[in-house]
C-alpha atoms as a PDB file:
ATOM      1  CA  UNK A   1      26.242   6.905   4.292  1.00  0.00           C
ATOM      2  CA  UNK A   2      24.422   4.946   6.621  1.00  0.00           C
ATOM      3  CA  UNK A   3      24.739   6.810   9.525  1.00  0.00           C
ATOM      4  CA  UNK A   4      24.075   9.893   7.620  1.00  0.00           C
ATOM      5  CA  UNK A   5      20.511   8.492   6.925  1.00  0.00           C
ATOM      6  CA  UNK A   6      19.931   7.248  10.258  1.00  0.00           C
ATOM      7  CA  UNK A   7      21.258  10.728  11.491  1.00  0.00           C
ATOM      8  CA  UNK A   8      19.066  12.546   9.234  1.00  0.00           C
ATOM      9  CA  UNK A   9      15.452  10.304   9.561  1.00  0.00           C
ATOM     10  CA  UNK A  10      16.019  11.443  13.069  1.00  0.00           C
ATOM     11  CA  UNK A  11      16.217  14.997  12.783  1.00  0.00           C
ATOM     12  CA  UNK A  12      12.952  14.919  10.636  1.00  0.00           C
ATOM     13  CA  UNK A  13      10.693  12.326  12.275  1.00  0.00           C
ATOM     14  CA  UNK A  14       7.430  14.067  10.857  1.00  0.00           C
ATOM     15  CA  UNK A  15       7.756  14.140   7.270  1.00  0.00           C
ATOM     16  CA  UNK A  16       5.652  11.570   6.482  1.00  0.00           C
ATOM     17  CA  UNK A  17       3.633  14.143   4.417  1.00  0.00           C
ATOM     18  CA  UNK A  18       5.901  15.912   2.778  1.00  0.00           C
ATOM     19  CA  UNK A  19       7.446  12.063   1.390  1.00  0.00           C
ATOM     20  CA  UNK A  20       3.720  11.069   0.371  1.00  0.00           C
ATOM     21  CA  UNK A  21       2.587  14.364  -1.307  1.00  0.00           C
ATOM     22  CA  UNK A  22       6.024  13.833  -3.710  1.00  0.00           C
ATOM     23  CA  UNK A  23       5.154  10.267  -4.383  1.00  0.00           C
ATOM     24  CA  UNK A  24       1.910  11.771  -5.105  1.00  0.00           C
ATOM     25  CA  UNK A  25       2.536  14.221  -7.413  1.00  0.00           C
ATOM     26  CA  UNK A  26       5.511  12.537  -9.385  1.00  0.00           C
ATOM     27  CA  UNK A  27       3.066   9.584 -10.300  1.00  0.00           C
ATOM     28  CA  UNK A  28       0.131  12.235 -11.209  1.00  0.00           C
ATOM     29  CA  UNK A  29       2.538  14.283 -13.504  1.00  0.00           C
ATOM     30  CA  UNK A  30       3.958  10.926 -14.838  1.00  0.00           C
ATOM     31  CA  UNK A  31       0.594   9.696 -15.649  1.00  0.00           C
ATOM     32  CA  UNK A  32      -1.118  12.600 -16.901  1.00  0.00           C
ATOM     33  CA  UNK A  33       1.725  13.227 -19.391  1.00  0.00           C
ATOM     34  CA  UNK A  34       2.146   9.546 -20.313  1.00  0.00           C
ATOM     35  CA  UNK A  35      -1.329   8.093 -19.607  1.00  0.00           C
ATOM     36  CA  UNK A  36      -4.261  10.650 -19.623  1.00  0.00           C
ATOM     37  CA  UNK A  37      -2.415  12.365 -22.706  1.00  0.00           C
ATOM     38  CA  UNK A  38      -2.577  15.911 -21.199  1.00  0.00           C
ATOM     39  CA  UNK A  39      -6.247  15.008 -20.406  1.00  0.00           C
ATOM     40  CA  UNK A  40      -7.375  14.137 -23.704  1.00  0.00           C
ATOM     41  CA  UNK A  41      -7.500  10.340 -23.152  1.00  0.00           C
ATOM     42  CA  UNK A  42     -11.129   9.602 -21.701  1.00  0.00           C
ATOM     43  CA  UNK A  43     -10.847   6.664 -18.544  1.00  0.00           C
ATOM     44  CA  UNK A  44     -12.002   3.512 -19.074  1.00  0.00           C
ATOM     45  CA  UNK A  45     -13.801   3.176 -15.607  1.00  0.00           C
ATOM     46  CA  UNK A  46     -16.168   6.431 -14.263  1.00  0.00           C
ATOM     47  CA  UNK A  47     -14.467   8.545 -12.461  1.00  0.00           C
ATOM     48  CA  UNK A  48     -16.959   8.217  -9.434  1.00  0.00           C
ATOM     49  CA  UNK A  49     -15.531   4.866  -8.888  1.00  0.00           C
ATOM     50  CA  UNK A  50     -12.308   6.071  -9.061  1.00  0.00           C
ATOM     51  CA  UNK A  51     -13.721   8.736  -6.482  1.00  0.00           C
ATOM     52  CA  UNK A  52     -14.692   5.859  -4.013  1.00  0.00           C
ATOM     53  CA  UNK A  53     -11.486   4.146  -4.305  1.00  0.00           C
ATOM     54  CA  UNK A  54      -9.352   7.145  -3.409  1.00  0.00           C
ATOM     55  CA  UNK A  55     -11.599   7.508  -0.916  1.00  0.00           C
ATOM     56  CA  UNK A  56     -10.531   4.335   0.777  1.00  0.00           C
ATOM     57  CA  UNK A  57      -6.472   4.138  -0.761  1.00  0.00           C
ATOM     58  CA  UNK A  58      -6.281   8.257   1.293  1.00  0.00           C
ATOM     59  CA  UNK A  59      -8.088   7.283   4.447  1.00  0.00           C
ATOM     60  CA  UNK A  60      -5.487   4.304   4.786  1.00  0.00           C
ATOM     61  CA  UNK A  61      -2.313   6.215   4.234  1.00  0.00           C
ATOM     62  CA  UNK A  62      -3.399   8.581   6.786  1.00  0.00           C
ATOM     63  CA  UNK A  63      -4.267   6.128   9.376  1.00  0.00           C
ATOM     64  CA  UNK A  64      -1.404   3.926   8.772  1.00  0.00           C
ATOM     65  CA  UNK A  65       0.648   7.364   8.837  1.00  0.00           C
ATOM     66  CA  UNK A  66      -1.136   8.540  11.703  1.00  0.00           C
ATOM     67  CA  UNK A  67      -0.560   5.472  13.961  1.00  0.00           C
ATOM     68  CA  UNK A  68       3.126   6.367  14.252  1.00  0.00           C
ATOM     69  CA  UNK A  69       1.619   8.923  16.630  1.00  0.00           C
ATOM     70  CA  UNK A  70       0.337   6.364  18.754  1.00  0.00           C
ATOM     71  CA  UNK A  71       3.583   4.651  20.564  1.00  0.00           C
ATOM     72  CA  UNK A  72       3.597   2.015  17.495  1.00  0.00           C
ATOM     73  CA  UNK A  73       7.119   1.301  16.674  1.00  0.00           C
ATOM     74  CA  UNK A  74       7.835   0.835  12.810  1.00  0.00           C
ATOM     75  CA  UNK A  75       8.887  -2.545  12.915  1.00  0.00           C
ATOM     76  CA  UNK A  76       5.538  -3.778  14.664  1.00  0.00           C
ATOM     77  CA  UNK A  77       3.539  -1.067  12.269  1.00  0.00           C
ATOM     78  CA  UNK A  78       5.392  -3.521   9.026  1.00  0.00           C
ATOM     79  CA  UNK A  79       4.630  -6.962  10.865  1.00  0.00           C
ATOM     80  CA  UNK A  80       1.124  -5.863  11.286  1.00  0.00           C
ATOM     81  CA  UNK A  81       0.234  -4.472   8.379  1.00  0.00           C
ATOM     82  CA  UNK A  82       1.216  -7.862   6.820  1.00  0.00           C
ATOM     83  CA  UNK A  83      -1.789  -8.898   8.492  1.00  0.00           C
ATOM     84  CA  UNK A  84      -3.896  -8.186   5.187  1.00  0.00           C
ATOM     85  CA  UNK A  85      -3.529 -11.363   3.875  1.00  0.00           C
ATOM     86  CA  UNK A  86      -5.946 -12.653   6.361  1.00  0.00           C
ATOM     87  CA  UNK A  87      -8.187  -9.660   6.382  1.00  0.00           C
ATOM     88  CA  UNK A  88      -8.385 -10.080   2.501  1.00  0.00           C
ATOM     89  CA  UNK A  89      -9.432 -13.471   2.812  1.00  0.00           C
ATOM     90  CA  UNK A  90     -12.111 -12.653   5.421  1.00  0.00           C
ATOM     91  CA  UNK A  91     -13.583  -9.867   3.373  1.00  0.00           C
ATOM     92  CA  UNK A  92     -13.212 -12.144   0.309  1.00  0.00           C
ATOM     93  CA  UNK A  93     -15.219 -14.759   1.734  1.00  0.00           C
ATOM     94  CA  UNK A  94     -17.996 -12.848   3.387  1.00  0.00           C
ATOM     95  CA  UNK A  95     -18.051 -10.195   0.386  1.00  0.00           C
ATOM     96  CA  UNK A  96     -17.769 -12.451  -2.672  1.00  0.00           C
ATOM     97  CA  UNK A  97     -18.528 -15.621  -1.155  1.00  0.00           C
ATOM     98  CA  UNK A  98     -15.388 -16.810  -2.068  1.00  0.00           C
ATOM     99  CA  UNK A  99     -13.993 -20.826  -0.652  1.00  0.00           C
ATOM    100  CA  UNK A 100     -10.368 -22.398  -0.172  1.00  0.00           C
ATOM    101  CA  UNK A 101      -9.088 -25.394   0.138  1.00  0.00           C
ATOM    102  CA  UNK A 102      -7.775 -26.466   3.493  1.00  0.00           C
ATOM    103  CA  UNK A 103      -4.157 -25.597   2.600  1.00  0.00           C
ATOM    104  CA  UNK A 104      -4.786 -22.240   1.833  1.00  0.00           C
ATOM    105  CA  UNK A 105      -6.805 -22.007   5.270  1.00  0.00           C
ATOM    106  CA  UNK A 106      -3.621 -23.716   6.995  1.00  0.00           C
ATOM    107  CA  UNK A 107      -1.025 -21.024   5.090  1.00  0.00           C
ATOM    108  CA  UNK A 108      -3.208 -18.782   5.957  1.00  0.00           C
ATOM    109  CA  UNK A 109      -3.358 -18.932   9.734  1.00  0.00           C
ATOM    110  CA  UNK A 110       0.442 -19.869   9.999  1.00  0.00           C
ATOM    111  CA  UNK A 111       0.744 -16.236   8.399  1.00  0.00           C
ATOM    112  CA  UNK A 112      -1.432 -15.194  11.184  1.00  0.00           C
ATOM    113  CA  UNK A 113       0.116 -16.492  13.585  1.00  0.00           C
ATOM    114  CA  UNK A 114       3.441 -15.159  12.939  1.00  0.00           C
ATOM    115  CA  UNK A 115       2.070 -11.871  12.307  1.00  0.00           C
ATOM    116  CA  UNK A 116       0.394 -12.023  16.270  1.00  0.00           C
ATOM    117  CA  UNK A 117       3.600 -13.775  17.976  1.00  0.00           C
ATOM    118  CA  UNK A 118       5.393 -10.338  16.607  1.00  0.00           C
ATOM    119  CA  UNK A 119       2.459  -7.967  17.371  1.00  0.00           C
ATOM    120  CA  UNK A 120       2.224  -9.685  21.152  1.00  0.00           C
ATOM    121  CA  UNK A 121       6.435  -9.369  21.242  1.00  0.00           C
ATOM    122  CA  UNK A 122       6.397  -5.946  20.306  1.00  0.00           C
ATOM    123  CA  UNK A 123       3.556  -5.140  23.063  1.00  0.00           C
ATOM    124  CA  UNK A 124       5.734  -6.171  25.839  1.00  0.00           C
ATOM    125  CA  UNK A 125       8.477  -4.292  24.704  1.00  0.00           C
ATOM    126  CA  UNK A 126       6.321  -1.150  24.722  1.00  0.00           C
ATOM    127  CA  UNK A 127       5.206  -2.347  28.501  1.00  0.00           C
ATOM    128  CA  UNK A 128       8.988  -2.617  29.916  1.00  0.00           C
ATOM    129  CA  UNK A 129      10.272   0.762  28.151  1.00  0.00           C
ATOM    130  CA  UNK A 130       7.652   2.983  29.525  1.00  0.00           C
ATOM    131  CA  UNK A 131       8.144   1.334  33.190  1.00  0.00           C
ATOM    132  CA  UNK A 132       9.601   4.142  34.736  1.00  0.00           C
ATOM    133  CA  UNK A 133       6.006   4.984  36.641  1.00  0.00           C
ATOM    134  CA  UNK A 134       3.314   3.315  36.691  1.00  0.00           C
ATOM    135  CA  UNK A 135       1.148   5.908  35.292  1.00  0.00           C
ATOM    136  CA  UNK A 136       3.622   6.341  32.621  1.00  0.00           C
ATOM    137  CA  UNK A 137       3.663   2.231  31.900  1.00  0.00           C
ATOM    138  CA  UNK A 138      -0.333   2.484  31.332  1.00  0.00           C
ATOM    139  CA  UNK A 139      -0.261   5.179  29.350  1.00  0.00           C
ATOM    140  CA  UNK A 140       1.746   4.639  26.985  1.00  0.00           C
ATOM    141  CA  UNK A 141       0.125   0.901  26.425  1.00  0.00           C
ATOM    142  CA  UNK A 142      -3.465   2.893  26.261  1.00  0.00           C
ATOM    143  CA  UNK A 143      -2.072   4.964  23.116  1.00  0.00           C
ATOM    144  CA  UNK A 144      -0.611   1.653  22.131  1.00  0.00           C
ATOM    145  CA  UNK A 145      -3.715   0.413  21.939  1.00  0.00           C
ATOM    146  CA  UNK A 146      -5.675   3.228  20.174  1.00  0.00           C
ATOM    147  CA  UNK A 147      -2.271   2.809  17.441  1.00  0.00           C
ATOM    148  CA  UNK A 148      -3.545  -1.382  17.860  1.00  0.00           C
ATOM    149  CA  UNK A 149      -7.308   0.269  16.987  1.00  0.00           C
ATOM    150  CA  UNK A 150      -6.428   2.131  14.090  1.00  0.00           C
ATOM    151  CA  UNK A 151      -3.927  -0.046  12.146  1.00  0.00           C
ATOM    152  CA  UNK A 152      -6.976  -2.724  12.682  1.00  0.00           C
ATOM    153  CA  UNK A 153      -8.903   0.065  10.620  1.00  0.00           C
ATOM    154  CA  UNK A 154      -6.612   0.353   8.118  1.00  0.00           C
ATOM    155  CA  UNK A 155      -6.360  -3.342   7.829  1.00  0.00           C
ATOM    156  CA  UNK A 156      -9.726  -4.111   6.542  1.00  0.00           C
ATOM    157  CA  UNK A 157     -10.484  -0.355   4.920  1.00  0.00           C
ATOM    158  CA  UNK A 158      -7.128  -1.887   2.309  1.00  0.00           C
ATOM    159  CA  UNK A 159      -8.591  -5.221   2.156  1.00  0.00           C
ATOM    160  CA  UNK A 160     -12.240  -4.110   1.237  1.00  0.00           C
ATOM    161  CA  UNK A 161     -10.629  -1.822  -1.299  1.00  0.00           C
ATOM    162  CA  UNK A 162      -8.358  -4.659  -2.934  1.00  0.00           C
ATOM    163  CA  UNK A 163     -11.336  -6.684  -3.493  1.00  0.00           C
ATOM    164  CA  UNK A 164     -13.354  -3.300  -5.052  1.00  0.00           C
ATOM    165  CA  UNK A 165     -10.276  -3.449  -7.651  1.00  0.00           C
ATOM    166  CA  UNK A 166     -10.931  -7.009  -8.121  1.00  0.00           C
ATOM    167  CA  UNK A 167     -14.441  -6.446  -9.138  1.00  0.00           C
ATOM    168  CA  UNK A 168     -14.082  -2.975 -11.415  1.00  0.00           C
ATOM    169  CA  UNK A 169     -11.447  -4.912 -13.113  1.00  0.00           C
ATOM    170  CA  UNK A 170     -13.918  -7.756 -13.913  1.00  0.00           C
ATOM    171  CA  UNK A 171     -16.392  -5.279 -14.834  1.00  0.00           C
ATOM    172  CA  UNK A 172     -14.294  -2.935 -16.708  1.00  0.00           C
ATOM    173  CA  UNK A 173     -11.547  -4.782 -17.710  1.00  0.00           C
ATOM    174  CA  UNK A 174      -7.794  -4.025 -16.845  1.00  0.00           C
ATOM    175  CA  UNK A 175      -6.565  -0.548 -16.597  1.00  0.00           C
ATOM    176  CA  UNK A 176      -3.971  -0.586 -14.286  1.00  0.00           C
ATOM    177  CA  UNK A 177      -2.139   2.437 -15.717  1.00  0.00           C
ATOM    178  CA  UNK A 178      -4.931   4.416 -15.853  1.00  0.00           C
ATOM    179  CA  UNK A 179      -5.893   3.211 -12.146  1.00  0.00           C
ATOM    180  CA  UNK A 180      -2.370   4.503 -10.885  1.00  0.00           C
ATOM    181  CA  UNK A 181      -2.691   7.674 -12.741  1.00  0.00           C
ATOM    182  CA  UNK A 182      -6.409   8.215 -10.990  1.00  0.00           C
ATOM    183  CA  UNK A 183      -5.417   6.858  -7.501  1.00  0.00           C
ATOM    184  CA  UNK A 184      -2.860   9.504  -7.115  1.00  0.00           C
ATOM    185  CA  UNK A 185      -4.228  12.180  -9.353  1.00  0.00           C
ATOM    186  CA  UNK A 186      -7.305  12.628  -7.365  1.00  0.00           C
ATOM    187  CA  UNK A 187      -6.203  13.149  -3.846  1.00  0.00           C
ATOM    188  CA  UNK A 188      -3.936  16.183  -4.864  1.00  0.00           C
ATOM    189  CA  UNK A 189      -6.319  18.594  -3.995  1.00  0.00           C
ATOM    190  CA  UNK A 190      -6.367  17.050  -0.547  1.00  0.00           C
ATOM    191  CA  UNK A 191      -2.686  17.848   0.263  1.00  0.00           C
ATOM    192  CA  UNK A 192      -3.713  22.013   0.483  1.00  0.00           C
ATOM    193  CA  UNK A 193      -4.815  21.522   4.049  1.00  0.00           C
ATOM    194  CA  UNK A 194      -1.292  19.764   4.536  1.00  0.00           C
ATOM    195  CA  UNK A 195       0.241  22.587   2.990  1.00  0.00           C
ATOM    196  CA  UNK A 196       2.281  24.473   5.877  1.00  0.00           C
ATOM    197  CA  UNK A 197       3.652  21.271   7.137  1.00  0.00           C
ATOM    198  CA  UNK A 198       4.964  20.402   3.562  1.00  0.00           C
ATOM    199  CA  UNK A 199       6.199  23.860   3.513  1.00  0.00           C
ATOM    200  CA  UNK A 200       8.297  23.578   7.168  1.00  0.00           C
ATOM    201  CA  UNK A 201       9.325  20.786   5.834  1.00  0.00           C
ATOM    202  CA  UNK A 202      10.714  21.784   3.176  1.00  0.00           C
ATOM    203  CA  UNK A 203      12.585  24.145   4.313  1.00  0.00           C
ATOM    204  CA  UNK A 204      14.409  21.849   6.619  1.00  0.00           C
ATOM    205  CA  UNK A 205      15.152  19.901   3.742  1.00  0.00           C
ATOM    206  CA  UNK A 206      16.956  22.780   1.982  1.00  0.00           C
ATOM    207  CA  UNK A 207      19.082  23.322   5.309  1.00  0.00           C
ATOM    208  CA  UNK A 208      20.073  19.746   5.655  1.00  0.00           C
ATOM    209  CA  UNK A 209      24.088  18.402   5.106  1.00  0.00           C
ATOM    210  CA  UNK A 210      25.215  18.904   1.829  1.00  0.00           C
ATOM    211  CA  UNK A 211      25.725  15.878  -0.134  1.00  0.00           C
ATOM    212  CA  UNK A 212      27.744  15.251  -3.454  1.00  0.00           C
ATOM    213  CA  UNK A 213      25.650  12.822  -5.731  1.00  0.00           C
ATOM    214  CA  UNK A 214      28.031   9.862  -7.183  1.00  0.00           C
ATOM    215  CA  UNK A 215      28.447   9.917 -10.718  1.00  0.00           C
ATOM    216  CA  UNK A 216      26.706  13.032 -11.281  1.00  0.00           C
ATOM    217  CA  UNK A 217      29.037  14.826  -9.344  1.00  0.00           C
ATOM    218  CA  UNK A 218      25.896  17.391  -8.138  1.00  0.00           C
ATOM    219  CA  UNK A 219      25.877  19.025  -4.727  1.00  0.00           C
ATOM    220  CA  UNK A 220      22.346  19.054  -2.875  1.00  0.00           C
ATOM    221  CA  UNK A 221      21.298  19.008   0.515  1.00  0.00           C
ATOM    222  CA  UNK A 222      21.150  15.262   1.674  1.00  0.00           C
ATOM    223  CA  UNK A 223      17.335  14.756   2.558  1.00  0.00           C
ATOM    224  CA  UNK A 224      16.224  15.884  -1.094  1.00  0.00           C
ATOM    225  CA  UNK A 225      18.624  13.425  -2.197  1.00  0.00           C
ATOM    226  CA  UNK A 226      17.047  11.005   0.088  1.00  0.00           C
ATOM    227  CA  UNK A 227      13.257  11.956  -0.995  1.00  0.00           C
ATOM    228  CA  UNK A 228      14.217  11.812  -4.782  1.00  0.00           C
ATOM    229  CA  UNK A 229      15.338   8.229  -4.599  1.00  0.00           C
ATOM    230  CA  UNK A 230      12.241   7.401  -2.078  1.00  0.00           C
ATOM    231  CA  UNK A 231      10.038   8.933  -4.942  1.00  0.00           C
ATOM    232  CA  UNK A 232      11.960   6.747  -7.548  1.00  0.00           C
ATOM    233  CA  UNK A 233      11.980   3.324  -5.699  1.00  0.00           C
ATOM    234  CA  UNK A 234       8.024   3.732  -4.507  1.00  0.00           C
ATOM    235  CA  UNK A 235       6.956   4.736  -8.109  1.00  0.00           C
ATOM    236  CA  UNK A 236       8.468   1.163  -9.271  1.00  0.00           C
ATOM    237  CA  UNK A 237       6.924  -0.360  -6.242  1.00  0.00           C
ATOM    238  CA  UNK A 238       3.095   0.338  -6.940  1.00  0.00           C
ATOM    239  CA  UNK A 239       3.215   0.480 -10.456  1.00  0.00           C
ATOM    240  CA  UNK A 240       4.041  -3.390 -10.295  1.00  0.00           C
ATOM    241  CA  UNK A 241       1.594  -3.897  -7.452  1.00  0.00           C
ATOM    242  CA  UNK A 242      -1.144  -1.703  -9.747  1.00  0.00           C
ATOM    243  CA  UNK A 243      -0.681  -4.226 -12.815  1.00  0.00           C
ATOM    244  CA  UNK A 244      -0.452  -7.393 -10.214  1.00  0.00           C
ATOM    245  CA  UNK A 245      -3.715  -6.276  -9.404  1.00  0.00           C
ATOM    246  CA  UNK A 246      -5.223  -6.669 -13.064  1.00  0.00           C
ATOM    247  CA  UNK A 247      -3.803  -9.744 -13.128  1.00  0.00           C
ATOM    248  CA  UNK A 248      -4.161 -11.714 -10.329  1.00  0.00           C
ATOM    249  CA  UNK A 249      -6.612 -12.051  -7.756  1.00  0.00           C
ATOM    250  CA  UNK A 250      -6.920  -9.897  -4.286  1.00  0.00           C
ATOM    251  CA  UNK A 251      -5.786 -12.607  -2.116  1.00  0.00           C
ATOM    252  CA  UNK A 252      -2.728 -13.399  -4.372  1.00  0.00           C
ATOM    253  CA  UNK A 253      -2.039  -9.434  -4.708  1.00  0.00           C
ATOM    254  CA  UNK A 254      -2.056  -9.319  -1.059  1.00  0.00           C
ATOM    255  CA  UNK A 255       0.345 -12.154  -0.752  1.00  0.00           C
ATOM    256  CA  UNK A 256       3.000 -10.445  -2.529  1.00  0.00           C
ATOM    257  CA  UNK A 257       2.907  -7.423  -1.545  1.00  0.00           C
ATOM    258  CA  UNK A 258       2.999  -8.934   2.414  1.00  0.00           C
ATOM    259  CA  UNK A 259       5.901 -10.230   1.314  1.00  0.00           C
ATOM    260  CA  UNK A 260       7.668  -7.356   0.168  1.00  0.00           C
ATOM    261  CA  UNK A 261       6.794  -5.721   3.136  1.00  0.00           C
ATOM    262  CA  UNK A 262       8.651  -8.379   5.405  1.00  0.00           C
ATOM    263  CA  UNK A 263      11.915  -7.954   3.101  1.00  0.00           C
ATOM    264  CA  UNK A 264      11.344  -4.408   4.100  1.00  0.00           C
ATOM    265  CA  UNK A 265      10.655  -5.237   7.538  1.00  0.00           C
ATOM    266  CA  UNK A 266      14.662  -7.258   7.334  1.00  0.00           C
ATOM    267  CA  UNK A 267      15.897  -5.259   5.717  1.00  0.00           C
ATOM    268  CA  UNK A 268      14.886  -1.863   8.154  1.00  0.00           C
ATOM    269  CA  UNK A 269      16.159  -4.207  11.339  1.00  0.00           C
ATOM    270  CA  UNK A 270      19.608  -5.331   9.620  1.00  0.00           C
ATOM    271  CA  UNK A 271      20.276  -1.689   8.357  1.00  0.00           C
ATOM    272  CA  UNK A 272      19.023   0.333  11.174  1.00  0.00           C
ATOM    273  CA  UNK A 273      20.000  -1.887  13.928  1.00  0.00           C
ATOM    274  CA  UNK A 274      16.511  -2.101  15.260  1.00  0.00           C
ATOM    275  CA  UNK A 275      15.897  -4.728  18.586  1.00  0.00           C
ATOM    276  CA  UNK A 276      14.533  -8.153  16.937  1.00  0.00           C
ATOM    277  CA  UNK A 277      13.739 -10.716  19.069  1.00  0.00           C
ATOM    278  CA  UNK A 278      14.276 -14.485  18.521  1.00  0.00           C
ATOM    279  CA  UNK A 279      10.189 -14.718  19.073  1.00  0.00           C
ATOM    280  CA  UNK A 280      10.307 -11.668  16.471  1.00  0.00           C
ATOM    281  CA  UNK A 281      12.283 -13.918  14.212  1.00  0.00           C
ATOM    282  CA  UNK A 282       9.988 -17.242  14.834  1.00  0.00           C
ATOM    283  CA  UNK A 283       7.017 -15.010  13.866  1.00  0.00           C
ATOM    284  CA  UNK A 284       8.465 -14.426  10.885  1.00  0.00           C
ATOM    285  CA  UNK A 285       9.583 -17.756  10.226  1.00  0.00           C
ATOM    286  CA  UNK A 286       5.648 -18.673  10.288  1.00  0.00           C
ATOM    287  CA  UNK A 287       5.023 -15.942   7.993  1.00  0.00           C
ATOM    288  CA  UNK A 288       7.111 -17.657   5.276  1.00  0.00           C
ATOM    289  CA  UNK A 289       6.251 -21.058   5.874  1.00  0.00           C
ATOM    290  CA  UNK A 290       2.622 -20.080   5.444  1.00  0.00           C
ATOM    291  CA  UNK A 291       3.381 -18.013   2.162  1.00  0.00           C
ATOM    292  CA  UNK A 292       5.367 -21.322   0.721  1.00  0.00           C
ATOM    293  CA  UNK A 293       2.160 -23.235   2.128  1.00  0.00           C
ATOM    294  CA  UNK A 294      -0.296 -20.656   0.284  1.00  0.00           C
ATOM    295  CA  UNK A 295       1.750 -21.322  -3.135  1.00  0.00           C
ATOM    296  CA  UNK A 296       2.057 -24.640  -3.228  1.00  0.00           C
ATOM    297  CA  UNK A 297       5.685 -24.983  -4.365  1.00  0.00           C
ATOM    298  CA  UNK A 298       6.398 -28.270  -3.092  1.00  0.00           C
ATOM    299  CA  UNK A 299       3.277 -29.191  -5.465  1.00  0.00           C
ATOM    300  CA  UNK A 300       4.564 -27.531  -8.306  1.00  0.00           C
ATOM    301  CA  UNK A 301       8.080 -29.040  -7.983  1.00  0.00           C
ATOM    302  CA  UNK A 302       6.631 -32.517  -7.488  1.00  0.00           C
ATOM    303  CA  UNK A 303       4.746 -32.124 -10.663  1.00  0.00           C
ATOM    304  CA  UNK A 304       7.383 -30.841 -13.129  1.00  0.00           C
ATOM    305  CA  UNK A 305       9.966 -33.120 -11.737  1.00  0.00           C
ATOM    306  CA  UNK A 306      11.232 -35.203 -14.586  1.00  0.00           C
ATOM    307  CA  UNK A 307       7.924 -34.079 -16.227  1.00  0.00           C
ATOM    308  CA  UNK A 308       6.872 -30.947 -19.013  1.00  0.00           C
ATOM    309  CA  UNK A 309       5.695 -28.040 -16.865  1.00  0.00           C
ATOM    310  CA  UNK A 310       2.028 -27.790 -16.993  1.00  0.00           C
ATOM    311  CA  UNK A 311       0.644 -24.218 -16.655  1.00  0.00           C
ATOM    312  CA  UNK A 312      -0.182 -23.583 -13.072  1.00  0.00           C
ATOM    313  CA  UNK A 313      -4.003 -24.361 -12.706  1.00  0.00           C
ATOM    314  CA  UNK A 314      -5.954 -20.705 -10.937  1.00  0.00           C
ATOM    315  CA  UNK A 315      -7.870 -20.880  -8.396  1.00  0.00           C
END
């Protein structure tokens, strides 16, 4: 099975859209049956602000998507995207005036500095594979850094809108149901002009290898398979990261969900046998250390050590 999904990813390196407009549309049906009660239910928070937030969620899925185009390798597109948790905290700051205490400072930039030792890594190994001219060598590192460019975009466009969450939740109160149903509800209409790729797409999907579902015992071509249990897996995925956000705090939101992106990021190397360095693997090191820093564990254990657990005090 798992060269049959390496095989297959291959043969269909653009679908990117044809994956995003099902997890799209699977979360929109879900929540308009579920949620917006056929569209009975009225939302909670104006739809114009809903409007500016999709605004914001699209434009970063189609940069982040976007700067695969641009000689950045998945691995370093994970690792930098992880970089949020220091945008957040930036934005937070200057934005809502927020302060931290040294040690979240110190986690902070340990994350960072993980995140850069991979980024910096990853740069050289675009330098050395595209040395076959030198023409060729600058090149490719020029659309390397246009990819550099636009992840950076992305970066702070998904930072500025956690914290916009952050504050229609404190305004509005929390919704987070409503705000999945709305985020992916909304951009629909946007798909059309994506329409004959999805299509193409599609159609290579219906010629793909057969494959017999276990326990079901249903034949279907492979990649549907594949794009049903994507759709499944992702719909779990942000629906816990959409009530996280009603619950905690940007910074704390953006904390976890870096995290789950670096299991990701282990998990993508270890399955699809993708080059890791050792400085890869220090830079990721930091990353942890900093997110153990940022939580305070060794705090918390030190405090409920032959003691009643106190409830965690918020920041």
């Amino acid at each position: 099975m798992k060269t049959q999904i390496k095989t297959d990813s291959r043969k269909h390196p653009g679908c990117g859209n044809i994956v995003t407009f099902a997890q799209f549309l699977f979360i929109a049906v879900e929540g308009f049956l579920f949620e917006a009660d056929l569209g009975r239910k009225r939302p909670a928070i104006p739809i114009r602000y809903y409007a500016v937030m999709v605004t914001m969620f699209f434009t970063v899925s189609v940069v982040n998507n976007y700067a695969l185009n641009l000689n950045i390798a998945m691995p370093l597109h994970m690792i930098f995207r992880s970089g949020s948790l220091i945008a957040n905290m930036i934005l937070g700051i200057i934005i809502l005036k927020k302060r931290y205490s040294i040690f979240k400072y110190t986690s902070i930039a340990l994350v960072s500095v993980g995140i850069f030792v991979c980024t910096f890594m990853s740069a050289k190994q675009v330098t050395s594979q595209s040395s076959s001219a030198e023409n060729d060598g600058f090149q490719a590192f020029a659309w390397w850094l246009l990819g550099i460019g636009a992840l950076t975009f992305a970066l702070l466009m998904s930072a500025r809108m956690g914290i916009f969450q952050e504050t229609l939740y404190k305004q509005f109160g929390k919704h987070s149901k409503e705000a999945l149903f709305y985020n992916h509800a909304l951009p629909l209409p946007g798909f059309i002009f994506l329409a004959s790729d999805i299509y193409d797409h599609a159609v290579l999907f219906n010629n793909s290898e057969l494959y017999r579902v276990p326990v079901v015992g249903v034949t279907v071509p492979v990649m549907w398979f594949y794009l049903l249990m994507n759709v499944i897996t992702q719909y779990v995925c942000i629906r816990g990261v959409f009530i996280l956000t009603t619950e905690c705090a940007s910074l704390t939101v953006t904390l976890v969900v870096t995290l789950r992106k670096f299991v990701s990021l282990i998990f993508s190397i270890l399955y699809f046998q993708n080059p890791f360095t050792l400085w890869h693997w220090l830079g990721t090191l930091f990353v942890f250390i900093g997110t153990l820093m940022y939580t305070e564990v060794w705090n918390t254990l030190g405090t409920t050590k032959g003691q009643p657990q106190k409830e965690e005090k918020k920041n």
